[in-house]
C-alpha atoms as a PDB file:
ATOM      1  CA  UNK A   1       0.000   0.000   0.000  1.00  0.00           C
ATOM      2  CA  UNK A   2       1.693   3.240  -0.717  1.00  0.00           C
ATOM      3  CA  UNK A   3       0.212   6.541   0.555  1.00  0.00           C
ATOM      4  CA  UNK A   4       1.353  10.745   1.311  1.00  0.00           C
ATOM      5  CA  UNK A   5       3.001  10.419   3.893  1.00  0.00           C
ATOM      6  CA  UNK A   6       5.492  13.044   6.177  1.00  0.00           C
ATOM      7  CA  UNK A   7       8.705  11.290   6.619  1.00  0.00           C
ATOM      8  CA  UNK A   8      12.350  12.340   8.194  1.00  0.00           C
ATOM      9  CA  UNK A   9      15.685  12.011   6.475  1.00  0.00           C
ATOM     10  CA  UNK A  10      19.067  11.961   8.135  1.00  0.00           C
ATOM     11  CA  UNK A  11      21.666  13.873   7.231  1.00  0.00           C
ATOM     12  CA  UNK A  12      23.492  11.458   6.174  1.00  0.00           C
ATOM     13  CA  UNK A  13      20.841   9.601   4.051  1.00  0.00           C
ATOM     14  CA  UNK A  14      21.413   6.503   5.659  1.00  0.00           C
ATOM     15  CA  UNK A  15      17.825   6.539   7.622  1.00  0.00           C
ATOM     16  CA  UNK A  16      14.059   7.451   6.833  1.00  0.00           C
ATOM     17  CA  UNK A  17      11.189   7.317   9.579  1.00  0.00           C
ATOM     18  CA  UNK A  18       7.258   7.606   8.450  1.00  0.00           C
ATOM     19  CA  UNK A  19       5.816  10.045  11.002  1.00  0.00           C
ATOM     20  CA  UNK A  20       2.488   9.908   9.671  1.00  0.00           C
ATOM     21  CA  UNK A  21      -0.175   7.297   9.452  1.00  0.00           C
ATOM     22  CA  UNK A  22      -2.316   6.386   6.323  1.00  0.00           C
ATOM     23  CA  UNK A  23      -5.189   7.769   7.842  1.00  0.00           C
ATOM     24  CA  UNK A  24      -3.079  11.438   7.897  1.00  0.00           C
ATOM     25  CA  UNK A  25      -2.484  11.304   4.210  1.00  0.00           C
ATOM     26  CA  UNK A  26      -5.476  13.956   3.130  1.00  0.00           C
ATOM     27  CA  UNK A  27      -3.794  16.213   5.561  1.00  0.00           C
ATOM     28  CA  UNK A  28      -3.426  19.661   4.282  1.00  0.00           C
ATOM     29  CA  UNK A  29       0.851  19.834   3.858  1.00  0.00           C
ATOM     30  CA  UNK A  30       1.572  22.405   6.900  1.00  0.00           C
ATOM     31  CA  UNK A  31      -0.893  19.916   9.406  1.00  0.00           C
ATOM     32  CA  UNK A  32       0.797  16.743   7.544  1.00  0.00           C
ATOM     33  CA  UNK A  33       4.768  18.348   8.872  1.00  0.00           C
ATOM     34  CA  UNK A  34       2.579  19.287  12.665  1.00  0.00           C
ATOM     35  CA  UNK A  35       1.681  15.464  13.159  1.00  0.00           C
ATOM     36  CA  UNK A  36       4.927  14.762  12.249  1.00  0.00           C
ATOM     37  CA  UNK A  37       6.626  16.608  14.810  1.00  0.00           C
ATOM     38  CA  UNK A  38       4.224  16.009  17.564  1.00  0.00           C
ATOM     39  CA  UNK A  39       4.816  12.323  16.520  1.00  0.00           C
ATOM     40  CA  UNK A  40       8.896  12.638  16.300  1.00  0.00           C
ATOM     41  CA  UNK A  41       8.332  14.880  20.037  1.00  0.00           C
ATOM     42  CA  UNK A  42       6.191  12.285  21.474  1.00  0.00           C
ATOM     43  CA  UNK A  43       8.601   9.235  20.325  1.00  0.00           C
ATOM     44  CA  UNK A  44      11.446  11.011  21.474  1.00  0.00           C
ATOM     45  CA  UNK A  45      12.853  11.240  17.899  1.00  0.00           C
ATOM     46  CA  UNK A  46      15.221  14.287  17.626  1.00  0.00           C
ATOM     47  CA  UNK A  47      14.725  14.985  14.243  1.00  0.00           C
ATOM     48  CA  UNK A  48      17.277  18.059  13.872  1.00  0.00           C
ATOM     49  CA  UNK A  49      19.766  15.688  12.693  1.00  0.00           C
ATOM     50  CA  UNK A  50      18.242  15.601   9.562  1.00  0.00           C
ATOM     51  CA  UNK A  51      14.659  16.515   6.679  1.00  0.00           C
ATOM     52  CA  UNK A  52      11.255  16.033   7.011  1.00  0.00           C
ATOM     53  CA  UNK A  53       9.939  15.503   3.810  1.00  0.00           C
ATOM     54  CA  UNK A  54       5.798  14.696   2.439  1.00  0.00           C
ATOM     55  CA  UNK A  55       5.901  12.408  -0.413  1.00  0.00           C
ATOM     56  CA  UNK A  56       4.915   9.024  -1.411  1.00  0.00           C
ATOM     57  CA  UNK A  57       5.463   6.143   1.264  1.00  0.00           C
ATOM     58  CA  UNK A  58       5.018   2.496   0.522  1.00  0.00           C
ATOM     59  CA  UNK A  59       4.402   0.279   3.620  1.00  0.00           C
ATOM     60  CA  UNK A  60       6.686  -2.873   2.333  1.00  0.00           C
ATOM     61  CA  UNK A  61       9.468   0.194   2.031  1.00  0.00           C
ATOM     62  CA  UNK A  62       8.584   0.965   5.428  1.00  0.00           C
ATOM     63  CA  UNK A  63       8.992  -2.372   6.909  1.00  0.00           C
ATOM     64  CA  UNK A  64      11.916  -3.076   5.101  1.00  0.00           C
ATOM     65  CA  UNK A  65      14.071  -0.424   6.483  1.00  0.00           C
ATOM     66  CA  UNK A  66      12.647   0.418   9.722  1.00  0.00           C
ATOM     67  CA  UNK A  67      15.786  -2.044  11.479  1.00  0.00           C
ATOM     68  CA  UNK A  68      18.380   0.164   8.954  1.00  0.00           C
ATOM     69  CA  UNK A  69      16.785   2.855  10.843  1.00  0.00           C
ATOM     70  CA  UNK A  70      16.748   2.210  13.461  1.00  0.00           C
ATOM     71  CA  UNK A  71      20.321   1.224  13.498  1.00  0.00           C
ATOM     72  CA  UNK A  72      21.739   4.389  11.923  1.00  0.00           C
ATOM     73  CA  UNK A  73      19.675   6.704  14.864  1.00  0.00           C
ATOM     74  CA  UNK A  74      21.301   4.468  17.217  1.00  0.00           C
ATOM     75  CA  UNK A  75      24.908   5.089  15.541  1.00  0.00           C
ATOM     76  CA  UNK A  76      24.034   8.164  15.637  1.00  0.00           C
ATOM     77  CA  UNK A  77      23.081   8.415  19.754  1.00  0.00           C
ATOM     78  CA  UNK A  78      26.648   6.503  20.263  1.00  0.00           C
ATOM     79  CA  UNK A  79      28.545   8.920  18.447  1.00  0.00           C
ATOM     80  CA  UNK A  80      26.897  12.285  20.462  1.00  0.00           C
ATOM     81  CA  UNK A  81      28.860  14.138  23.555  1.00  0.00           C
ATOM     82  CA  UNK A  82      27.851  15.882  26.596  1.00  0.00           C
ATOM     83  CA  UNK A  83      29.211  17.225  29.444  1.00  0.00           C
ATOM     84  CA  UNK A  84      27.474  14.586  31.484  1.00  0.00           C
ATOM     85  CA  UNK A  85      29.037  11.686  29.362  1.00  0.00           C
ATOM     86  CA  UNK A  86      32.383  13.646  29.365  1.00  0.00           C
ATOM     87  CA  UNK A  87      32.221  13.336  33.305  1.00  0.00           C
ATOM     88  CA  UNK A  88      30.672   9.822  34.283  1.00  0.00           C
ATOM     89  CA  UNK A  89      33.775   8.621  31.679  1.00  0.00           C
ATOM     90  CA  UNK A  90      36.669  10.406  33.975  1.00  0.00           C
ATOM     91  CA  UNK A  91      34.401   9.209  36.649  1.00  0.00           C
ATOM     92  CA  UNK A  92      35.091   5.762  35.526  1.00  0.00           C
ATOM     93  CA  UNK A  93      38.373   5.785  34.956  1.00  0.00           C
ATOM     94  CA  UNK A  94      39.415   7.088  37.977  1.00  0.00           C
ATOM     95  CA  UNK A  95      37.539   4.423  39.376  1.00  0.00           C
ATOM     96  CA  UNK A  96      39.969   1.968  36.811  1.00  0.00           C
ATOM     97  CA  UNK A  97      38.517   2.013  33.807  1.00  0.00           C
ATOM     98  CA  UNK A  98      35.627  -0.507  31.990  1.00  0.00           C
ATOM     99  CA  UNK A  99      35.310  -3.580  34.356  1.00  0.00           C
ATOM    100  CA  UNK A 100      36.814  -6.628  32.474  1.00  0.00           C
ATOM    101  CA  UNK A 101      34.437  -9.845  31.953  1.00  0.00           C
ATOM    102  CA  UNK A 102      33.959 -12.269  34.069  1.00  0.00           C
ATOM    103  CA  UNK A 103      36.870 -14.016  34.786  1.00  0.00           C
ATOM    104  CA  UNK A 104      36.589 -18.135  34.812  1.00  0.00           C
ATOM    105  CA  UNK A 105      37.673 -19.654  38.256  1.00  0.00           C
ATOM    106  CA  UNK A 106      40.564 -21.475  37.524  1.00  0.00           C
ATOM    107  CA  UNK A 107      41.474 -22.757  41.093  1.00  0.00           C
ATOM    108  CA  UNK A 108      40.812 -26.228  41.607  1.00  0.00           C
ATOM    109  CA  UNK A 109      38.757 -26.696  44.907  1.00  0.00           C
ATOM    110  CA  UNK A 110      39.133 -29.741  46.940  1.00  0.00           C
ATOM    111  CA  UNK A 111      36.687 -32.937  46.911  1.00  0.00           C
ATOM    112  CA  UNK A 112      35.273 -33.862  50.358  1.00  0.00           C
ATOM    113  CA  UNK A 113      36.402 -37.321  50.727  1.00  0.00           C
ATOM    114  CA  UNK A 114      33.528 -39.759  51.506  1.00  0.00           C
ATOM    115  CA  UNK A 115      34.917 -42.708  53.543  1.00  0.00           C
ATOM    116  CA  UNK A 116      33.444 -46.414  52.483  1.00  0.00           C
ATOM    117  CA  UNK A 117      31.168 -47.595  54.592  1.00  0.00           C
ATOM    118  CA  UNK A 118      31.791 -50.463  56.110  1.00  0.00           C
END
């Protein structure tokens, strides 16, 4: 099913979101980018990163590259800085750094010896 749809762009071109449901698609185009936003606020998209666009959106599209998506906005979170991460990472190293896995216990514990009965 392909319909109008209002959907975001990254910068990069490497991810699209649909904002807008079917239902949305008679939208006038200034009410159709309004849904959008209150749907990219509400989601907790940030959607500076990138173009909201109204065009033609087909669903199979849609499903297709919702996981490429989704992956490129999470490359995306990875990659940002703050102050606060800036500071919890000194925090942790002054603590020693990333904690290293689980170590395997290598030291052979004793048996309790049964004695036969008799």
């Amino acid at each position: 099913m392909e319909y109008r749809a209002c959907y975001w762009i990254s910068d990069d071109g490497q991810a699209e979101v649909v904002l807008t449901t079917p239902e949305q698609a008679t939208l006038l185009a200034d009410d159709l980018l309004a849904a959008a936003r209150r749907e990219a606020e509400d989601t907790g998209l940030t959607i500076d990163g990138g173009t909201l666009k109204i065009g033609d959106w087909s669903e199979t599209v849609y499903d297709v590259e919702l996981a490429d998506a989704a992956a490129a906005l999470g490359r995306r979170g990875g990659q940002s800085t703050s102050e606060r991460k800036a500071a919890a990472s000194r925090a942790n190293g002054q603590r020693g750094g990333r904690p290293r896995g689980r170590q395997q216990n290598t030291v052979a514990r004793p048996c309790r010896s049964v004695s036969p009965a008799s």
